[in-house]
PDB file of N, CA and C in Angstrom:
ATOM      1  N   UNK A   1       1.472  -6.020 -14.546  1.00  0.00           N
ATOM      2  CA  UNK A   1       0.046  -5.779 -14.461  1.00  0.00           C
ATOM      3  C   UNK A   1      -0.181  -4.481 -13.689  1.00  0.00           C
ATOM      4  N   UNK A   2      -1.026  -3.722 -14.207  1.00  0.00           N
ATOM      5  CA  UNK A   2      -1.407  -2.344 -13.691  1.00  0.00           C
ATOM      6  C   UNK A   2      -3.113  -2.442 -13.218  1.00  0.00           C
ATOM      7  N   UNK A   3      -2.956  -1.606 -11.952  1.00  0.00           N
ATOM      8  CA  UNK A   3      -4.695  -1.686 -11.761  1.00  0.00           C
ATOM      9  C   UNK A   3      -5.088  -0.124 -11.624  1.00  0.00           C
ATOM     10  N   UNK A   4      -4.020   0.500 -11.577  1.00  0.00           N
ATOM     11  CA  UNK A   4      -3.949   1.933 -11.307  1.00  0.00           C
ATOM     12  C   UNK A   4      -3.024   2.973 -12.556  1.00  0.00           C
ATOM     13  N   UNK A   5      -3.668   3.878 -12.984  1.00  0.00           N
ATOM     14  CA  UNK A   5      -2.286   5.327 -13.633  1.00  0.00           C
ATOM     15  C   UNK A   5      -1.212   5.746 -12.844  1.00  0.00           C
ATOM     16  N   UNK A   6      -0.175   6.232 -13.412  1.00  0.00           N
ATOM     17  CA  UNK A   6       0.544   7.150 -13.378  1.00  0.00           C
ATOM     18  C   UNK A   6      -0.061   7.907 -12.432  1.00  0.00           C
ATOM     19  N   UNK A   7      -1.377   8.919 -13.008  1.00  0.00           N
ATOM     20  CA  UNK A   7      -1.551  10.045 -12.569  1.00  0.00           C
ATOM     21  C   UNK A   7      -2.337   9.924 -11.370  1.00  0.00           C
ATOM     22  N   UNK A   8      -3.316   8.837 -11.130  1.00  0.00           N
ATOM     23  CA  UNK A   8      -3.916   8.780 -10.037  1.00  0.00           C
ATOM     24  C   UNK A   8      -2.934   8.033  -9.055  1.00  0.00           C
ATOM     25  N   UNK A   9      -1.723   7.499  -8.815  1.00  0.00           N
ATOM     26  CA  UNK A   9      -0.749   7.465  -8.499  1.00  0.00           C
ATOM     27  C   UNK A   9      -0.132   8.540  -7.640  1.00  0.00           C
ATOM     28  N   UNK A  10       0.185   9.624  -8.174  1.00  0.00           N
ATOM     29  CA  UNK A  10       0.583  10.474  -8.276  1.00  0.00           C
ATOM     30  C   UNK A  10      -0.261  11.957  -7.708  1.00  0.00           C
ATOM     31  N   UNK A  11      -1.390  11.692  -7.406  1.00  0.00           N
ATOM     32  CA  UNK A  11      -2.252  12.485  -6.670  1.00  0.00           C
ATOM     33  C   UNK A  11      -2.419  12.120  -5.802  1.00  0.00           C
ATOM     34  N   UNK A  12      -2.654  10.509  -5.538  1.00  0.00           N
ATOM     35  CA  UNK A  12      -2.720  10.110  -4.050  1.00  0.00           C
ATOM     36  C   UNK A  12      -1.883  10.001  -2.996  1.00  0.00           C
ATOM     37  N   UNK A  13      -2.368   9.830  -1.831  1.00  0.00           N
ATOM     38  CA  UNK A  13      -1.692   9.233  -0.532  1.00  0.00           C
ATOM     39  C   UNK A  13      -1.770   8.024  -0.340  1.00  0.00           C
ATOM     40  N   UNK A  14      -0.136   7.107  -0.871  1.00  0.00           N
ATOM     41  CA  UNK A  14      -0.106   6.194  -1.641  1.00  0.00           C
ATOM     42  C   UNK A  14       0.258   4.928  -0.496  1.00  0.00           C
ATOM     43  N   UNK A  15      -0.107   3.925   0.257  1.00  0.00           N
ATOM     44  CA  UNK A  15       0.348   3.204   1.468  1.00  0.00           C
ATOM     45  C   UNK A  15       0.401   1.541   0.798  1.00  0.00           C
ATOM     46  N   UNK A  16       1.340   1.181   1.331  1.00  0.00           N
ATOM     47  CA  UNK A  16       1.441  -0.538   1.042  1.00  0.00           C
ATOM     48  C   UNK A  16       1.359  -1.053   2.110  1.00  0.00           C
ATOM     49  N   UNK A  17       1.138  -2.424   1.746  1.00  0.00           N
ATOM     50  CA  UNK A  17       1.279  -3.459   2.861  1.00  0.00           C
ATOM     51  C   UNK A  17       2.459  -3.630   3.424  1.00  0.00           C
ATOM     52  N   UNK A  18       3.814  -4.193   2.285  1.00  0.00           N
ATOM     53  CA  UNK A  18       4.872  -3.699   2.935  1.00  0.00           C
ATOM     54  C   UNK A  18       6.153  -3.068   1.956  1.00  0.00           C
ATOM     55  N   UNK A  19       7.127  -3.048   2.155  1.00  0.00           N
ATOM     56  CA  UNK A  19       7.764  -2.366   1.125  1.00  0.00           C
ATOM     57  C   UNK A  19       8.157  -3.552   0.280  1.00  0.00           C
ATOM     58  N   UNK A  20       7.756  -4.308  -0.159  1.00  0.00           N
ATOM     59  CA  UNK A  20       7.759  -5.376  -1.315  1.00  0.00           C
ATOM     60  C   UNK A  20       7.093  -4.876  -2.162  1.00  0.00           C
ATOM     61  N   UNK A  21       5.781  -4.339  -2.273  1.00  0.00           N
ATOM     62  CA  UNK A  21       5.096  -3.743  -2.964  1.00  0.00           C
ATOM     63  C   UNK A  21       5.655  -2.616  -3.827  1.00  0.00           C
ATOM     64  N   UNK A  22       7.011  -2.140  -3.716  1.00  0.00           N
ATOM     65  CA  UNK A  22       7.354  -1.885  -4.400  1.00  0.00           C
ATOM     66  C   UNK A  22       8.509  -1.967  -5.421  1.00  0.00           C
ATOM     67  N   UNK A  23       8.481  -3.321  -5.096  1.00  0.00           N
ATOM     68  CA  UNK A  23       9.206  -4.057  -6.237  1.00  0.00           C
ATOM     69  C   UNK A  23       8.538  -4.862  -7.097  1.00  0.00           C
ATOM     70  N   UNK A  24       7.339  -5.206  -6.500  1.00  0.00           N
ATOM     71  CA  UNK A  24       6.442  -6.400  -7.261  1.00  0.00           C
ATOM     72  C   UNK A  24       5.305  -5.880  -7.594  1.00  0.00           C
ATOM     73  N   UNK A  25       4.768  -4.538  -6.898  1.00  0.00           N
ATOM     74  CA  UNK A  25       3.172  -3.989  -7.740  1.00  0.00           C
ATOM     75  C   UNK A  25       3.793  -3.588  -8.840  1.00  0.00           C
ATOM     76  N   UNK A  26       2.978  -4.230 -10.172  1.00  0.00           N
ATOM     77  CA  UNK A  26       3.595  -3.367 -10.971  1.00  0.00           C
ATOM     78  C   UNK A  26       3.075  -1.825 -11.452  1.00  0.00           C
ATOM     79  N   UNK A  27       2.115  -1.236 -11.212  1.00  0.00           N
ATOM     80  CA  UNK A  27       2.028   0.142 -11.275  1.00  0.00           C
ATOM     81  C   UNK A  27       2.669   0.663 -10.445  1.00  0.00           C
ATOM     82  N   UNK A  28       3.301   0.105  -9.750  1.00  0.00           N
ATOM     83  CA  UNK A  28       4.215   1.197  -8.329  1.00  0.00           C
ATOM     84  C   UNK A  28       5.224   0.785  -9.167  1.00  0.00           C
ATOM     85  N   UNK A  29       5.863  -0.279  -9.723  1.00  0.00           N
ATOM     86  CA  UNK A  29       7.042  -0.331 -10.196  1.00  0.00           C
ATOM     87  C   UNK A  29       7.201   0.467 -12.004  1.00  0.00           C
ATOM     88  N   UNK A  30       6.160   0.515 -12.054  1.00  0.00           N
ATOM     89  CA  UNK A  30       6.105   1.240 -13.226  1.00  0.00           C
ATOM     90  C   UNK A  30       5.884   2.889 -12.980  1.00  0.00           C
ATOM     91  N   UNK A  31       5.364   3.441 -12.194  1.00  0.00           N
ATOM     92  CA  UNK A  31       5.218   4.795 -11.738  1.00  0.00           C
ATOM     93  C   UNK A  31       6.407   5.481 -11.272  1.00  0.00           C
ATOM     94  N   UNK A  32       7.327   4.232 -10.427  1.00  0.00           N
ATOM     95  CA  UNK A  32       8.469   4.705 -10.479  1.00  0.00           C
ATOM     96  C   UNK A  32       9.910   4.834 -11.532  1.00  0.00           C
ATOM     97  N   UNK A  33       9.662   3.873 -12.043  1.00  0.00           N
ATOM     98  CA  UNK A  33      10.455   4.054 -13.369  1.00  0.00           C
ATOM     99  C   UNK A  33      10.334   5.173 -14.124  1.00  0.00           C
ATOM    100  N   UNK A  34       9.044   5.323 -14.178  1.00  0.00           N
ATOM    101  CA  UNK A  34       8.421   6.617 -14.886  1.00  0.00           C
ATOM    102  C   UNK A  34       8.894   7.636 -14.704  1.00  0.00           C
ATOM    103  N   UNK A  35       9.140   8.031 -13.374  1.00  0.00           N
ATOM    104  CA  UNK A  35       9.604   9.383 -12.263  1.00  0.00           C
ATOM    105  C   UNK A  35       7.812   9.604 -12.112  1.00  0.00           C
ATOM    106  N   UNK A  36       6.937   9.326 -12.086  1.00  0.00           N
ATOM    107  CA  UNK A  36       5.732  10.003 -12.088  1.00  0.00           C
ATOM    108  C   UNK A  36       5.791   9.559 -10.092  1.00  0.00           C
ATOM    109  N   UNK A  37       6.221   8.739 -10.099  1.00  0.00           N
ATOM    110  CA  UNK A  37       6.152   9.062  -7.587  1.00  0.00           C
ATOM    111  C   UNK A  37       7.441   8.461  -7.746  1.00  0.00           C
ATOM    112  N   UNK A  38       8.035   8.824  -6.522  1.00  0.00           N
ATOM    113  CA  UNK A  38       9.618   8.458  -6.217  1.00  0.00           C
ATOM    114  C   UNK A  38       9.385   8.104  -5.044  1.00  0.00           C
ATOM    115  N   UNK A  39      10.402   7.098  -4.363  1.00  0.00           N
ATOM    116  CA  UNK A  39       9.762   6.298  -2.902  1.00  0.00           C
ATOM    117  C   UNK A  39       9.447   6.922  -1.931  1.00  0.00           C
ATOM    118  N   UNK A  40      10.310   7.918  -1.862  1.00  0.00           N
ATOM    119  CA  UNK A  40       9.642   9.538  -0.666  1.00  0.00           C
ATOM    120  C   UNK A  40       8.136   9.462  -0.996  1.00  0.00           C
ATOM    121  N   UNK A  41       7.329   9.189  -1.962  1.00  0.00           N
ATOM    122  CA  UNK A  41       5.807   9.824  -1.942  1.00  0.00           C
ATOM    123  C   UNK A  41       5.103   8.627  -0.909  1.00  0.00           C
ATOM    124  N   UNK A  42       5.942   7.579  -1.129  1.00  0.00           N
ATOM    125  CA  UNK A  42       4.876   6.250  -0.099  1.00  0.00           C
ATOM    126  C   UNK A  42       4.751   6.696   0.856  1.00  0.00           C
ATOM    127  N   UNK A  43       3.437   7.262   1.557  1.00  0.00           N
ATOM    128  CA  UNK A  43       3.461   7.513   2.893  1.00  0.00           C
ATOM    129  C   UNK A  43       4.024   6.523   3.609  1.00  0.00           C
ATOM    130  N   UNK A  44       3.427   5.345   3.803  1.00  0.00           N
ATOM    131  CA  UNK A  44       3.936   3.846   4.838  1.00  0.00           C
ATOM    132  C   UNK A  44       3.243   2.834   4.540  1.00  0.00           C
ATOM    133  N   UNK A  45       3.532   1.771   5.499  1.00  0.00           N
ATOM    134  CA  UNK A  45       3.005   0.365   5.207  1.00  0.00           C
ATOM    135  C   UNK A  45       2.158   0.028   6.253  1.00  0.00           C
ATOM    136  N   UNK A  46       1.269  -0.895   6.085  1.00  0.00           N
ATOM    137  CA  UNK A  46       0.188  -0.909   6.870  1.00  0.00           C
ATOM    138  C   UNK A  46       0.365  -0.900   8.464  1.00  0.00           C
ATOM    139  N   UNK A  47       1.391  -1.652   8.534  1.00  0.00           N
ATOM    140  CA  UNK A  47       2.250  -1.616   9.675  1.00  0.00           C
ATOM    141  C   UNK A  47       1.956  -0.328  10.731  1.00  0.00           C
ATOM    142  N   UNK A  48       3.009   0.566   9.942  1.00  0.00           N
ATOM    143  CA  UNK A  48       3.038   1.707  10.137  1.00  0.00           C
ATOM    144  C   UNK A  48       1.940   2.588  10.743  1.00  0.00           C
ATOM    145  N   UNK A  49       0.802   2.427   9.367  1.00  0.00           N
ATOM    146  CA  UNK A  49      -0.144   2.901   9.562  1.00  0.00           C
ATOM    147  C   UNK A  49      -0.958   2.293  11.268  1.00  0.00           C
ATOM    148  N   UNK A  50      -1.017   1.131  11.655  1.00  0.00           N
ATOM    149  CA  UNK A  50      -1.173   0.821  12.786  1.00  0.00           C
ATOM    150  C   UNK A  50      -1.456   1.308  14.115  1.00  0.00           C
ATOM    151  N   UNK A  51       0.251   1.169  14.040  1.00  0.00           N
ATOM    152  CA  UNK A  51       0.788   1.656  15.329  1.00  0.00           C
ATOM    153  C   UNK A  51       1.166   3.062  15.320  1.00  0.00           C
ATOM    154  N   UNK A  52       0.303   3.855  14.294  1.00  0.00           N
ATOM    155  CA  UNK A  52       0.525   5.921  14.502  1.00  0.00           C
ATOM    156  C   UNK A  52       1.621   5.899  14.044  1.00  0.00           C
ATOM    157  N   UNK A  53       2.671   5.373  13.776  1.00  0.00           N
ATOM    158  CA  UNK A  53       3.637   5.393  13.239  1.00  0.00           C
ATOM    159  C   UNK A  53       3.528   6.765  12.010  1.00  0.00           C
ATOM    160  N   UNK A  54       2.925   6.638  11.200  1.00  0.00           N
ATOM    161  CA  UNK A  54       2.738   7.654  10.059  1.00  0.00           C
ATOM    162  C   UNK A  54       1.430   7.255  10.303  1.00  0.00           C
ATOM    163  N   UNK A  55       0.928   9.153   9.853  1.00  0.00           N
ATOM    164  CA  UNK A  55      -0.593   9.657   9.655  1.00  0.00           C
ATOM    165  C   UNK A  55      -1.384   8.749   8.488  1.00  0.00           C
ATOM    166  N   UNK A  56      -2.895   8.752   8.321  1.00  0.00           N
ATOM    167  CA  UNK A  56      -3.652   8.281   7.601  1.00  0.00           C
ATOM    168  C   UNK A  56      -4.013   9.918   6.654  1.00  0.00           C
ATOM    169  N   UNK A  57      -5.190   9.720   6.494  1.00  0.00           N
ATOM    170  CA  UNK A  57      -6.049  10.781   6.100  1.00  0.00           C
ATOM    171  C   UNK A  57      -5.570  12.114   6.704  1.00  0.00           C
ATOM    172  N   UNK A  58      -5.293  13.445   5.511  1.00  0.00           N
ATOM    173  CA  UNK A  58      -4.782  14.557   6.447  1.00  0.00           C
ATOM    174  C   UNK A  58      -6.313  15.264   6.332  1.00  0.00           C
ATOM    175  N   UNK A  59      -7.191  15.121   5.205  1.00  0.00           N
ATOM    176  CA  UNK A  59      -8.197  16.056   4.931  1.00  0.00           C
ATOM    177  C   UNK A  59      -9.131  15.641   4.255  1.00  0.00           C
ATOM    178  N   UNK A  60     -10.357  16.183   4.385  1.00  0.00           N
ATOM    179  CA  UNK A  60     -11.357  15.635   3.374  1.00  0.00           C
ATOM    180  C   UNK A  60     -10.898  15.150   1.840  1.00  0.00           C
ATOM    181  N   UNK A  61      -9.948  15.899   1.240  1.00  0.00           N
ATOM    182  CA  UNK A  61      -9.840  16.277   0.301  1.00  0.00           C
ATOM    183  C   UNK A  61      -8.894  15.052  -0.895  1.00  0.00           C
ATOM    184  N   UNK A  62      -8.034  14.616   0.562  1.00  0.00           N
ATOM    185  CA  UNK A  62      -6.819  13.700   0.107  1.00  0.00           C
ATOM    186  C   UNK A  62      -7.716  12.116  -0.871  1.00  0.00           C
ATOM    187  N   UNK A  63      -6.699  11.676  -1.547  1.00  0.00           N
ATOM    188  CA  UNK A  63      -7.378  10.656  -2.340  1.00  0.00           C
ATOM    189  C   UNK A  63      -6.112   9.438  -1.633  1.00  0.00           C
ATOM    190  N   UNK A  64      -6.814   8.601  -0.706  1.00  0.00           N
ATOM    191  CA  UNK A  64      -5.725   7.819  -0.027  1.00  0.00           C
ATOM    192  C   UNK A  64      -5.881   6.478  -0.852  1.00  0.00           C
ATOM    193  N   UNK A  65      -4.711   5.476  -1.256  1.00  0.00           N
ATOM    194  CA  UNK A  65      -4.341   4.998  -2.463  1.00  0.00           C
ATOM    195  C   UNK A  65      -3.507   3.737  -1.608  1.00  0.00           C
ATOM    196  N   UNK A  66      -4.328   2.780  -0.864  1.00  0.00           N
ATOM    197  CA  UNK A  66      -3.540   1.408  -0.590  1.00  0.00           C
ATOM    198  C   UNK A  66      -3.332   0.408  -1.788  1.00  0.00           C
ATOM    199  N   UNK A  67      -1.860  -0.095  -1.640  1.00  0.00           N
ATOM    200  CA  UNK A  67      -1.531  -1.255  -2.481  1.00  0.00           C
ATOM    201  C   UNK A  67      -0.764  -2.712  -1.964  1.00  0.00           C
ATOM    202  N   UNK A  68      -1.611  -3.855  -1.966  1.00  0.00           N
ATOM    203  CA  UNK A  68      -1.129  -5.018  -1.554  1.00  0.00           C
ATOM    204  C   UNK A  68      -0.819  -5.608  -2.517  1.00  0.00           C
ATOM    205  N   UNK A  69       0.260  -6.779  -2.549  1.00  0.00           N
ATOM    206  CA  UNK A  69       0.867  -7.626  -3.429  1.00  0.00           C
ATOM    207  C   UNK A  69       0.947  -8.966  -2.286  1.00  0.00           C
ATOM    208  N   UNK A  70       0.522  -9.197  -0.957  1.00  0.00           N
ATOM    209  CA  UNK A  70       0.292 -10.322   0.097  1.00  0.00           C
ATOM    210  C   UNK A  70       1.456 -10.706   0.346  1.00  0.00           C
ATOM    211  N   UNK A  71       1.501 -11.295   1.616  1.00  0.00           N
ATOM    212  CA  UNK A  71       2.646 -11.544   2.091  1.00  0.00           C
ATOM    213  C   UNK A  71       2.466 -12.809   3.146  1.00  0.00           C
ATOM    214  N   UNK A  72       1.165 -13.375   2.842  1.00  0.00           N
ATOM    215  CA  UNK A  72       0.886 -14.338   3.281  1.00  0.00           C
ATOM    216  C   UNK A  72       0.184 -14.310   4.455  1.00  0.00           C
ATOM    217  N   UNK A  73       0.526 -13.526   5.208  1.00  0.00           N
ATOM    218  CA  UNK A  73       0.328 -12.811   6.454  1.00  0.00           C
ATOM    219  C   UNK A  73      -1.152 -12.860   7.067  1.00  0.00           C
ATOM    220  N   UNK A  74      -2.196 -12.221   6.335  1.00  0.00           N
ATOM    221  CA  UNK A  74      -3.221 -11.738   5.884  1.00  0.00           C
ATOM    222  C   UNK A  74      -3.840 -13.377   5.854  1.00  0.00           C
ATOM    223  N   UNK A  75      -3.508 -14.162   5.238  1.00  0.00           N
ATOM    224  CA  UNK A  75      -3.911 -16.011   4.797  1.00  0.00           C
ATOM    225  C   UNK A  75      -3.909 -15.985   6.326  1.00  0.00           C
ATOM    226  N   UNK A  76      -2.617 -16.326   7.061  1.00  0.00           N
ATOM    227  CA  UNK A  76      -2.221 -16.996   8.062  1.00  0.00           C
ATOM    228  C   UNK A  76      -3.142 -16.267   9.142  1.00  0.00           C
ATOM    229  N   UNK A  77      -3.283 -15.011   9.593  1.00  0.00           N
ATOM    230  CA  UNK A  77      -4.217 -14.676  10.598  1.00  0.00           C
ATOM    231  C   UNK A  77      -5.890 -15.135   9.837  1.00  0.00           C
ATOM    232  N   UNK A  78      -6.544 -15.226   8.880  1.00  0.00           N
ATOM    233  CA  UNK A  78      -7.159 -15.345   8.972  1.00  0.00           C
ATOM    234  C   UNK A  78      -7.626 -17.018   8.667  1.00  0.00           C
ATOM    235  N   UNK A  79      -6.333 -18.027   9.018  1.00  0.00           N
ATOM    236  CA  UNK A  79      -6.327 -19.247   9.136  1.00  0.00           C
ATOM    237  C   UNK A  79      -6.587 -19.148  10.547  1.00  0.00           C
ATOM    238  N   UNK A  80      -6.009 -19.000  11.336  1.00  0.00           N
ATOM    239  CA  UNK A  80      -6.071 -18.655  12.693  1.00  0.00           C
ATOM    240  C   UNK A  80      -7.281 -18.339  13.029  1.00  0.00           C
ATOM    241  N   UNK A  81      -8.253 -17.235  13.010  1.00  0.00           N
ATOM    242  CA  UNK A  81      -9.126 -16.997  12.635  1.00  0.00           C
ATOM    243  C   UNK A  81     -10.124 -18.140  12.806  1.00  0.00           C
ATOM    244  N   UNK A  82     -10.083 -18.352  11.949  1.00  0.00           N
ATOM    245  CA  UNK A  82     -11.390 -19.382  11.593  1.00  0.00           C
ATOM    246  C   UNK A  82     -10.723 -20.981  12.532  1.00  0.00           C
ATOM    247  N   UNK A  83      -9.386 -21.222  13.052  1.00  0.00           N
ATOM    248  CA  UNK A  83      -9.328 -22.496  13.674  1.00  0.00           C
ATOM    249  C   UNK A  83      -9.701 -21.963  15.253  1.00  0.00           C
ATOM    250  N   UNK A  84      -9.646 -21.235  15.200  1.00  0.00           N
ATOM    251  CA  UNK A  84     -10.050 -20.659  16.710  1.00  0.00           C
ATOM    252  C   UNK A  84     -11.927 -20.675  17.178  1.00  0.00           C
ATOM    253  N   UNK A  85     -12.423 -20.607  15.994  1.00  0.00           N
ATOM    254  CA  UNK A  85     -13.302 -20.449  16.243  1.00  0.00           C
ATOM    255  C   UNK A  85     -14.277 -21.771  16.057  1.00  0.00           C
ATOM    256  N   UNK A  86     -13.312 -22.387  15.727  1.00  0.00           N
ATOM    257  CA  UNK A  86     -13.334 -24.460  15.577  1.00  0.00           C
ATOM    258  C   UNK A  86     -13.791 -25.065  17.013  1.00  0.00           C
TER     259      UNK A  86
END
């Protein structure tokens, strides 16, 4: 399943949740097959993005391009979440 091109792929500043996403999105797994982005283009994973680890946004200009496939993670804090507030 694709929700995204090749090419808009391929213009963006491309970040996952984690590097699973690129075995299981399938436009990332298809973009790469393609050669149209090679894993060097993933900036990082949200993670990353976090803790400064790797930059976000360099410029007005950039087209920044997140992709989740869940990891459960995301469920579980926001189970937490809502029992906390029980």
């Amino acid at each position: 399943m694709r929700e995204t091109d090749d090419e808009a792929l391929a213009r963006a500043q491309v970040f996952v949740d984690t590097e699973i996403a690129l075995e299981e999105a399938g436009e990332l797994v298809t973009a790469l097959a393609n050669g149209a982005i090679s894993r060097g283009d993933i900036r990082g994973t949200l993670a990353q993005l976090c803790t400064g680890e790797v930059d976000g946004r360099r410029g007005e200009q950039d087209i920044t391009l997140f992709k989740t496939v869940g990891t459960g993670l995301a469920d579980l804090a926001a189970a937490a979440l809502v029992y906390a507030r029980e």
